[in-house]
Protein backbone atom coordinates (compact mmCIF):
# COMPACT_ATOMS: atom_id res chain seq x y z
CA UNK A 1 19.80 58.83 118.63
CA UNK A 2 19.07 57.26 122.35
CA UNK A 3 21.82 54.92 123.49
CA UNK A 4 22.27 53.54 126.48
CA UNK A 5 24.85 55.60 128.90
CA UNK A 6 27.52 53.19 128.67
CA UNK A 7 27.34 52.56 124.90
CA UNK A 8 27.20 55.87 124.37
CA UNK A 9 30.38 56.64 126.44
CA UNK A 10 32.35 53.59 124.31
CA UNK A 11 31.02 55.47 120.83
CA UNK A 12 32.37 59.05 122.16
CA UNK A 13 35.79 57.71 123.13
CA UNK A 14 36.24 55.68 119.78
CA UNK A 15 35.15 59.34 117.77
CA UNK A 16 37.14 60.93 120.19
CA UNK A 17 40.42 59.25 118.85
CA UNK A 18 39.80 59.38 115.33
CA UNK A 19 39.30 62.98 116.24
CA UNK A 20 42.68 63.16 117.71
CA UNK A 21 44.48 60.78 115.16
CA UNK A 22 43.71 62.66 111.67
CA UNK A 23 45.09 65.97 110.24
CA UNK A 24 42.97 68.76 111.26
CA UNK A 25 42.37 69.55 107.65
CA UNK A 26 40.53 66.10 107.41
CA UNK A 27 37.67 66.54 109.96
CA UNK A 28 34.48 68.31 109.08
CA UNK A 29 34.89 72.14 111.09
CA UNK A 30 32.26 71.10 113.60
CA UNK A 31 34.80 68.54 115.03
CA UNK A 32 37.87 70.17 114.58
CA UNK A 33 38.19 72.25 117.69
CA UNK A 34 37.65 68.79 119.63
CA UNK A 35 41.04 67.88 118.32
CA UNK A 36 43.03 69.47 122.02
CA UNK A 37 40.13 68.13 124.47
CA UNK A 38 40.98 65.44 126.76
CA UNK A 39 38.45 62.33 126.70
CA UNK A 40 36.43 62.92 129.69
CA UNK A 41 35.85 66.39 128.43
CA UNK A 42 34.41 65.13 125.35
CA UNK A 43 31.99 63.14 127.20
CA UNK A 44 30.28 66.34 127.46
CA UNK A 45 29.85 67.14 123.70
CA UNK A 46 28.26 63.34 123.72
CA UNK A 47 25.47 64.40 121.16
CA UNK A 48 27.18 66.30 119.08
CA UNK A 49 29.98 64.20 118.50
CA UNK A 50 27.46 61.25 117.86
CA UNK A 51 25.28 63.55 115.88
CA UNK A 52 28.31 64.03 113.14
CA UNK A 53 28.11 60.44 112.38
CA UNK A 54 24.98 61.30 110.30
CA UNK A 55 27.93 62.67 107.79
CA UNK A 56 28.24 59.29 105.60
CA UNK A 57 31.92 60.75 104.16
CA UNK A 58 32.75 61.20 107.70
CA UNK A 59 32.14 57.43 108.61
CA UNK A 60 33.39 56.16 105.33
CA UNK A 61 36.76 57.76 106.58
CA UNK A 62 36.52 56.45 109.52
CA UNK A 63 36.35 52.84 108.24
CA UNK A 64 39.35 53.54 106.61
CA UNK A 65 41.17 54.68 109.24
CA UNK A 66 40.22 51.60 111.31
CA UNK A 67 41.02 49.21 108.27
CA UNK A 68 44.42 50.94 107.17
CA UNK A 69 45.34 52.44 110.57
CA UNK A 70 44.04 49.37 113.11
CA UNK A 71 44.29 51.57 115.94
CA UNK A 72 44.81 50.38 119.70
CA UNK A 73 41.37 51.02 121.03
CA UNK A 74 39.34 48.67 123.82
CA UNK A 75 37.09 45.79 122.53
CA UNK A 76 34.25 47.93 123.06
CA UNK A 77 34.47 51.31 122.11
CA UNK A 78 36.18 49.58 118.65
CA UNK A 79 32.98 47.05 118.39
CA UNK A 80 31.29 50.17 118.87
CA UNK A 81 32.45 52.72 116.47
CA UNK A 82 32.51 50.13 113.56
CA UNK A 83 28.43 49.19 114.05
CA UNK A 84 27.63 53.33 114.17
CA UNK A 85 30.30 53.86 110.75
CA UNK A 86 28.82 50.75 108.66
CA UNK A 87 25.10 51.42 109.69
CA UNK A 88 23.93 48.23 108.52
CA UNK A 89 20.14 46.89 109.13
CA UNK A 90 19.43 47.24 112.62
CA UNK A 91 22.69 49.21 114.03
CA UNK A 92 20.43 50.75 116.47
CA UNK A 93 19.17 47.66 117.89
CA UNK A 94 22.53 46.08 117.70
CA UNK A 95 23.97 49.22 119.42
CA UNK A 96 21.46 49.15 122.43
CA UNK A 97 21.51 46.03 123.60
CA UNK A 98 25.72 46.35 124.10
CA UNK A 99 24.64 47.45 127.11
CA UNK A 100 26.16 45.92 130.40
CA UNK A 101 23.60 46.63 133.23
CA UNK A 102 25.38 47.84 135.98
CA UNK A 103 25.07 45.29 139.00
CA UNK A 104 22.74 46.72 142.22
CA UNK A 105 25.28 47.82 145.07
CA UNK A 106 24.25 45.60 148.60
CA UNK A 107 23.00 48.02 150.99
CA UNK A 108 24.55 47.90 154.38
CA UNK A 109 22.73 47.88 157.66
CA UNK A 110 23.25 51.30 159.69
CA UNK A 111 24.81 49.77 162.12
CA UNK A 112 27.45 48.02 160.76
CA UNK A 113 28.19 51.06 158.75
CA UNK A 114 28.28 53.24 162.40
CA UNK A 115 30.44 50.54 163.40
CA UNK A 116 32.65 50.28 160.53
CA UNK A 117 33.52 53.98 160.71
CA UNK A 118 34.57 53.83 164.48
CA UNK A 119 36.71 51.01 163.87
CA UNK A 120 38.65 53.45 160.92
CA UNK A 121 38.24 56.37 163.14
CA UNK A 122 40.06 54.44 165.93
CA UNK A 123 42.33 52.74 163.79
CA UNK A 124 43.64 56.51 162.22
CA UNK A 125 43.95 57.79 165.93
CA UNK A 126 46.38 54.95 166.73
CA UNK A 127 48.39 55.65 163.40
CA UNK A 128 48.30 59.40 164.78
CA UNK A 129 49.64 58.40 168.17
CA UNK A 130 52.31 56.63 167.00
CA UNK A 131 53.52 58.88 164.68
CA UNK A 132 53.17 61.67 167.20
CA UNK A 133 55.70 59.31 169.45
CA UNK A 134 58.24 58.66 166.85
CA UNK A 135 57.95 62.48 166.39
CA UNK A 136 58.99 63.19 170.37
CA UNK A 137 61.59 60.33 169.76
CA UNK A 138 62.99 62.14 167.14
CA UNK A 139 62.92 65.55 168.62
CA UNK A 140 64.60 63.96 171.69
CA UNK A 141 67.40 62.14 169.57
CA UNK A 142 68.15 65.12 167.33
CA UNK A 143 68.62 67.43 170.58
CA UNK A 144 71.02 65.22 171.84
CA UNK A 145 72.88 65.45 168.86
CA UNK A 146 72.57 68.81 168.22
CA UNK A 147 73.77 69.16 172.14
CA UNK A 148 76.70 67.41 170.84
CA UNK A 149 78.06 68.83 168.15
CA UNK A 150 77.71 71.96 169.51
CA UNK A 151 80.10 71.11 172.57
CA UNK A 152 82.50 69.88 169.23
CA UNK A 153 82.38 72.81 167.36
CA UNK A 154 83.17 75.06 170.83
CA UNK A 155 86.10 72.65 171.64
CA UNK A 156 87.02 73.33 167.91
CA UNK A 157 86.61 77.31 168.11
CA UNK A 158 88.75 76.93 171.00
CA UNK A 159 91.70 74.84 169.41
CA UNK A 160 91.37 77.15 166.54
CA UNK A 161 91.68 80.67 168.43
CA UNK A 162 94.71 79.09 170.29
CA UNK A 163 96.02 78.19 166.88
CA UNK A 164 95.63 81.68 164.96
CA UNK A 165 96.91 83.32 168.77
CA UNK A 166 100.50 81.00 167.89
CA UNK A 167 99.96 81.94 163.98
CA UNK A 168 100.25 85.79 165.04
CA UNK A 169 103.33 85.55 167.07
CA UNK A 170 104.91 83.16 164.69
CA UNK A 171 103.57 86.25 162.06
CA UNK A 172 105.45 88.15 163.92
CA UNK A 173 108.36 87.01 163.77
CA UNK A 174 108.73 86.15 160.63
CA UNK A 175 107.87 89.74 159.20
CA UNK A 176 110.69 90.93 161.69
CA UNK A 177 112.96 88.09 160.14
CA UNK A 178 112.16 88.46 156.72
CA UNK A 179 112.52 92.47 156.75
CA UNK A 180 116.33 92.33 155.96
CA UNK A 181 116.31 89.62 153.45
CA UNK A 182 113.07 91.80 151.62
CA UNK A 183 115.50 94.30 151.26
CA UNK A 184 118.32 92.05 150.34
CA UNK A 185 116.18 91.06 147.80
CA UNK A 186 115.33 94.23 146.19
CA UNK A 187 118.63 95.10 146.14
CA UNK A 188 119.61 91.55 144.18
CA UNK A 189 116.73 92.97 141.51
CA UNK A 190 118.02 96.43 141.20
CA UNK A 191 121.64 94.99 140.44
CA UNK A 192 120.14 91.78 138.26
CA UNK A 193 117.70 94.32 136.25
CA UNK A 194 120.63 96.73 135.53
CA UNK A 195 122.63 93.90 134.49
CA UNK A 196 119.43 92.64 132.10
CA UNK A 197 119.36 96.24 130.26
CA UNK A 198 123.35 96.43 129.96
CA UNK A 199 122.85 92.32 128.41
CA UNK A 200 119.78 93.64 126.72
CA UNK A 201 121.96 96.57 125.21
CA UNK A 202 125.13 94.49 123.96
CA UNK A 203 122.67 91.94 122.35
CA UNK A 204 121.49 94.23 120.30
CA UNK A 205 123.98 95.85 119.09
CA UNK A 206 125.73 92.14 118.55
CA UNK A 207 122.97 90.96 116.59
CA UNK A 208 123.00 94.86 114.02
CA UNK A 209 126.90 93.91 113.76
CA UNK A 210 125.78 90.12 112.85
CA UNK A 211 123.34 91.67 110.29
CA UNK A 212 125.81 94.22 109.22
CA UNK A 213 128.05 91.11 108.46
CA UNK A 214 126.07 89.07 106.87
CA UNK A 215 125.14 91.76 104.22
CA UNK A 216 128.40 92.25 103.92
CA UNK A 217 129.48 88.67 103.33
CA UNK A 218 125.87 88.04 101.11
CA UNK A 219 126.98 91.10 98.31
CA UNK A 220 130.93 89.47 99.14
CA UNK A 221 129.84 86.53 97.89
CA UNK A 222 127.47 88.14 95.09
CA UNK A 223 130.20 90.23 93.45
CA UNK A 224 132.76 87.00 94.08
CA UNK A 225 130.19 85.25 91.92
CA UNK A 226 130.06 87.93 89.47
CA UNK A 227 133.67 87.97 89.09
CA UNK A 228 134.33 84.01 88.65
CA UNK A 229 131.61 84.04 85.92
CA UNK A 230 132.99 87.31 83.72
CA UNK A 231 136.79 85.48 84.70
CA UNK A 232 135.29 82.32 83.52
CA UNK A 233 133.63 83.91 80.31
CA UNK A 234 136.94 86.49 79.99
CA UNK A 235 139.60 83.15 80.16
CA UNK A 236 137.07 81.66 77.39
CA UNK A 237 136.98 84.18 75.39
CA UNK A 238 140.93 84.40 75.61
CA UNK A 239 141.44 81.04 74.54
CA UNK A 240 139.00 81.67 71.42
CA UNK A 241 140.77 84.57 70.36
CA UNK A 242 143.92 83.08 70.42
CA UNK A 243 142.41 79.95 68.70
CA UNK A 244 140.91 82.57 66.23
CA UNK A 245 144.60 83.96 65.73
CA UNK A 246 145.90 80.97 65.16
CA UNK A 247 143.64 80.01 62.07
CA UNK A 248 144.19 83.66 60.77
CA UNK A 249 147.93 82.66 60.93
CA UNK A 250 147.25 79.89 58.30
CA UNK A 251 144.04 80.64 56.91
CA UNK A 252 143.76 83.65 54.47
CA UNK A 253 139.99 84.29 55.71
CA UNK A 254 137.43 82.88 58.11
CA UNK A 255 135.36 79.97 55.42
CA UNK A 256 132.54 81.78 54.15
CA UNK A 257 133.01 85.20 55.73
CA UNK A 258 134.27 87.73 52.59
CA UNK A 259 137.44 90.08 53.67
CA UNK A 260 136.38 93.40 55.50
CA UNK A 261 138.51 96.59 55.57
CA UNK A 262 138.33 97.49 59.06
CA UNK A 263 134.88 97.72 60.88
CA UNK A 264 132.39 100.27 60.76
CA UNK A 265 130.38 99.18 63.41
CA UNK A 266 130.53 100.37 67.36
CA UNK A 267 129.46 98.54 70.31
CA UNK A 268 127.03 99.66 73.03
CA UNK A 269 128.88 100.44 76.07
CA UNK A 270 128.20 99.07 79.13
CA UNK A 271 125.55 100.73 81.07
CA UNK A 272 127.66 102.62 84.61
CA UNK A 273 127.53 100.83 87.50
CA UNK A 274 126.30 97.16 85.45
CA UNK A 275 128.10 94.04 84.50
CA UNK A 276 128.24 92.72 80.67
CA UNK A 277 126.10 89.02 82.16
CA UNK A 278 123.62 91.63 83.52
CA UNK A 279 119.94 91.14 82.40
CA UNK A 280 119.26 94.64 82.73
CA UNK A 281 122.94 95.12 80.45
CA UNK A 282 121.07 93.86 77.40
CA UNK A 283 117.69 95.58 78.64
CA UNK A 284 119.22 99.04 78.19
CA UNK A 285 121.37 97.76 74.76
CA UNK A 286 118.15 96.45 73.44
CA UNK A 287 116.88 100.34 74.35
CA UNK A 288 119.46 101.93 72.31
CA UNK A 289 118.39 103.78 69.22
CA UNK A 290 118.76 102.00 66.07
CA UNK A 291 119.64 98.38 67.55
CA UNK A 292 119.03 95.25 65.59
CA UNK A 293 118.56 91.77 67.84
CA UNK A 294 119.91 88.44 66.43
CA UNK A 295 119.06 85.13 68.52
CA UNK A 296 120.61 81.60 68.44
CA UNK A 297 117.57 79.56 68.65
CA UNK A 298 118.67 76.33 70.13
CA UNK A 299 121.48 78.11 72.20
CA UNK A 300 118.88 80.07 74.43
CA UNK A 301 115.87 77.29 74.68
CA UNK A 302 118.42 74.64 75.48
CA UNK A 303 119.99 76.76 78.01
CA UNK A 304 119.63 76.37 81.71
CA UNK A 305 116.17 77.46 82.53
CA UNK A 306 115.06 77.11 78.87
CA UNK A 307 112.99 74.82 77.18
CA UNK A 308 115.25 71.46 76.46
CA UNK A 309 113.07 69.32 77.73
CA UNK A 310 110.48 70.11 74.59
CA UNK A 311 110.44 68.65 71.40
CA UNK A 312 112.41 70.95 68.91
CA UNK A 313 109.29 72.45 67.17
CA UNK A 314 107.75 73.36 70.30
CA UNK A 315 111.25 74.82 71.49
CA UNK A 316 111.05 76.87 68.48
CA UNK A 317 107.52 77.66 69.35
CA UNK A 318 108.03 78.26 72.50
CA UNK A 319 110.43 80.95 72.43
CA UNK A 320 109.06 83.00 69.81
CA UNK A 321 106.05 83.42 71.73
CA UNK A 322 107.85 84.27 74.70
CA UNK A 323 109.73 87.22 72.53
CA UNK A 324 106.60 88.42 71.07
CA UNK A 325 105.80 90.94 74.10
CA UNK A 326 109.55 92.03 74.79
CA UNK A 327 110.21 92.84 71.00
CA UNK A 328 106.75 94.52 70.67
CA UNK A 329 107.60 96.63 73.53
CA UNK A 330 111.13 97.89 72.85
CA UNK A 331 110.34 98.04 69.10
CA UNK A 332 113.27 96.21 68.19
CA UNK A 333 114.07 94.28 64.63
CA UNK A 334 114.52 90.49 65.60
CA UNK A 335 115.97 87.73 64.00
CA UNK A 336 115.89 84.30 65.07
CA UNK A 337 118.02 82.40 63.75
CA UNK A 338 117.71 77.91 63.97
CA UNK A 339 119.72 74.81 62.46
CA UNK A 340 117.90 74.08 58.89
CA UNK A 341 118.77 70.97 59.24
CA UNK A 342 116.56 69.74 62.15
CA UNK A 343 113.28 71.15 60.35
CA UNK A 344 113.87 69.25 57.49
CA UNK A 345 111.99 70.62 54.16
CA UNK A 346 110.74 73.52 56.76
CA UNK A 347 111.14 77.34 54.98
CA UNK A 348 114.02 78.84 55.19
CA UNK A 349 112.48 82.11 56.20
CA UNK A 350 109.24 83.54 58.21
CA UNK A 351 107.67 85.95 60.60
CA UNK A 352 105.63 85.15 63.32
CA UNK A 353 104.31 88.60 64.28
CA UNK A 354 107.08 90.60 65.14
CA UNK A 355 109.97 88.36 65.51
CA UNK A 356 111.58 86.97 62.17
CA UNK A 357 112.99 83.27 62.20
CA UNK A 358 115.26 81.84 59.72
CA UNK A 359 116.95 78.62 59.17
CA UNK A 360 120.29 78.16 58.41
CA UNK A 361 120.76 76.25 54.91
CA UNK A 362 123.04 74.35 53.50
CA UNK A 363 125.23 75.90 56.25
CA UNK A 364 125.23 76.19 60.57
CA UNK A 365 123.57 78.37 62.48
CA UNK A 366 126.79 79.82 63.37
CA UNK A 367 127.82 80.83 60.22
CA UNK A 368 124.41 82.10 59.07
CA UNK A 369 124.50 84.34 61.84
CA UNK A 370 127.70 85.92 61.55
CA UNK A 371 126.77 86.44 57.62
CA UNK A 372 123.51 88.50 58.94
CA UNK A 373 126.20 90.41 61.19
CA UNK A 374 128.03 91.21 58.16
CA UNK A 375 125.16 92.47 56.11
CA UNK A 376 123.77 94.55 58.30
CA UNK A 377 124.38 98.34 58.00
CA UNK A 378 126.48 99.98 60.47
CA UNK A 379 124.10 100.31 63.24
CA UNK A 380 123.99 98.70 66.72
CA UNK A 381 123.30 95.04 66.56
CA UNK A 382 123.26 92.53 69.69
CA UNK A 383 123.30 88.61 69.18
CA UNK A 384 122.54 86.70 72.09
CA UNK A 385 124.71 82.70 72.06
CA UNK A 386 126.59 81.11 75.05
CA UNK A 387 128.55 80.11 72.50
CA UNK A 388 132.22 81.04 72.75
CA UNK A 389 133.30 81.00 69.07
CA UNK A 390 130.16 82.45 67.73
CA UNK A 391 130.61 85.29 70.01
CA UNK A 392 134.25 85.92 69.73
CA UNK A 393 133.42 85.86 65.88
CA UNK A 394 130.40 88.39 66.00
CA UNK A 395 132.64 90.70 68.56
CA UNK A 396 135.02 91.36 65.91
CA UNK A 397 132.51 92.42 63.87
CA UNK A 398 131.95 95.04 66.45
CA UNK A 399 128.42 93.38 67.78
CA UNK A 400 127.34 93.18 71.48
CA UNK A 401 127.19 89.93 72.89
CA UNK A 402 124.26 88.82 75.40
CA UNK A 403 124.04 85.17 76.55
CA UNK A 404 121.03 82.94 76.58
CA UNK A 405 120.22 83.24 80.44
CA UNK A 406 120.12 86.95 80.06
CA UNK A 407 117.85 86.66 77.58
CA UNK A 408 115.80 83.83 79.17
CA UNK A 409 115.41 86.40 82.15
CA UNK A 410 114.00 88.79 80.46
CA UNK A 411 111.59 87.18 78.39
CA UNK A 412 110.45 84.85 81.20
């Protein structure tokens, strides 16, 4: 295709952006390595960028890239690129005579040209001249000042040596005053630093007799707790016993309990070194060959650190499951033993696993317990109550007595 040189230029730089507008992936491969060249360079690829228009997908995409897209391009080169894309009847013609005829330049006469140039030659060698005296204006100025400060930097040098001259004698001095307080000084540290480490020394051995003293005081206070409780428990169980006597004064037997010629039964002793309220106490009972365990339900899970705070069935719950592992692992028998009369038409008997639970019926817990006591054979057997009367009454029948908490700390 001939085109005119201008038109031609318009329809390069309006292929030349689509070129550079598209995906790469988009352009037929002929025109994808113009993607990176600048527009005057494609100026030189004229006919073969103008060539691929032939490619009728290639200018249907490019209609839609100047419908959808509307891209910034000048009057021309747009007017251009749409006439070569749409190819309608006479594009050619249409094409060609978008030509702007460049306008003939006026030629000038010789001599006004000859002229012209020594006027600009003449013109540059006055700019010349004056910037050459502006230069030696300069120079002259920047001499003086330079002249200047260098007469105010020797007056300075000279203040300054004068200065440091003073500064050494004044040096001088000083080091010859301050020799004897130097050593002064050191002295001061010696005796301070000996005084630190002697300080140093009695702190310490202040703060192991502090320490010392407060273990001290700490098991003082332990063992001074220890002894209030098993005074406490002692005075209590005093008072039942001689409440117990009392009733045995005027009461033939204990309601419900048949006479008993003496007892048959032992109790565990008390491990050496351990107090009866121990937790480890009824660990090592509960270790004892032959030993039977019997539990007042409500006594231990309404204990402190139990489980009052639960409804009664889950109490019950509650605590057998927490026995489970400690009876399965010391191989003890274990009876639980609950009011019947908070279960209502509940069984008076069952086994959960290992542990056995009863219900007291038609009678209290108490009593029901201290009945198991007195069937049992003459072996070992530990009840665990807080209770004061229900222990003082098992006791006699020779049983060990553990109360809830050390129970609770076991199983817990």
């Amino acid at each position: 295709m001939s085109l005119p040189k201008d038109v031609g230029t318009s329809l390069v730089r309006g292929v030349g952006a689509f070129i550079r507008a598209v995906p790469p992936q988009e352009l037929p491969p002929a025109l994808r390595r113009f993607q990176g060249f600048r527009p005057q360079t494609l100026l030189k690829h004229q006919d073969t960028l103008i060539g691929a228009l032939d490619d009728a997908d290639l200018r249907a995409r490019i209609l839609d890239w100047l419908n959808e897209m509307k891209p910034s391009l000048p009057k021309d080169d747009l007017e251009a690129l749409q006439i070569a894309a749409r190819r309608e009847d006479g594009w050619e013609l249409e094409l060609a005579t978008r030509s702007t005829p460049a306008e003939p330049r006026p030629q000038a006469d010789p001599s006004q040209r000859a002229a012209s140039a020594i006027d600009r030659a003449a013109s540059a060698i006055e700019k010349e001249k004056g910037k050459a005296r502006r230069a030696r204006e300069d120079l002259k100025r920047a001499k003086e000042d330079a002249r200047k400060e260098s007469d105010a930097q020797a007056a300075q040098i000279t203040g300054l040596k004068k200065e440091l001259a003073e500064a050494a004698i004044r040096d001088r001095e000083a080091r010859g005053a301050n020799s004897a307080l130097v050593r002064a000084a050191e002295a001061a540290k010696a005796d301070a630093d000996r005084s630190v480490r002697k300080a140093a020394r009695s702190l310490e051995k202040a703060e192991e007799d502090a320490a010392k003293a407060r273990g001290e005081l700490k098991d003082a206070r332990r063992a001074l707790t220890t002894a209030l409780k098993d005074g406490d428990r002692l005075a209590a169980r005093v008072e039942a016993l001689e409440a117990r006597l009392e009733r045995l004064a005027t009461v033939p037997a204990h309601a419900g309990e048949p006479k008993r010629k003496g007892n048959a039964r032992t109790q565990l002793p008390v491990p050496k070194g351990r107090l009866p309220s121990d937790p480890q106490t009824l660990d090592e009972w509960l270790s004892a060959p032959g030993v039977r365990l019997l539990i007042d339900g409500y006594n231990v899970t309404m204990a402190k650190g139990g489980f009052g705070d639960l409804r009664l069935e889950t109490q019950r719950e509650r605590l057998v499951t927490e026995l489970t592992t400690l009876v399965a692992m010391k191989q003890v028998p274990t009876t639980v033993v609950f009011d019947g009369k908070d279960v209502g038409r509940h069984p008076a008997r069952g086994k959960k696993g290992v542990v056995r639970v009863q219900y007291s019926k038609g009678e209290i817990a108490d009593d029901h317990l201290v009945a198991v006591v007195q069937r049992s054979p003459g072996t070992p057997v530990v009840v665990v109550t807080s209770d004061r009367e229900l222990s003082t009454r098992v006791e006699e029948l020779g049983a060990n007595v553990a109360t809830s908490p050390q129970l609770l700390a076991l199983i817990r």
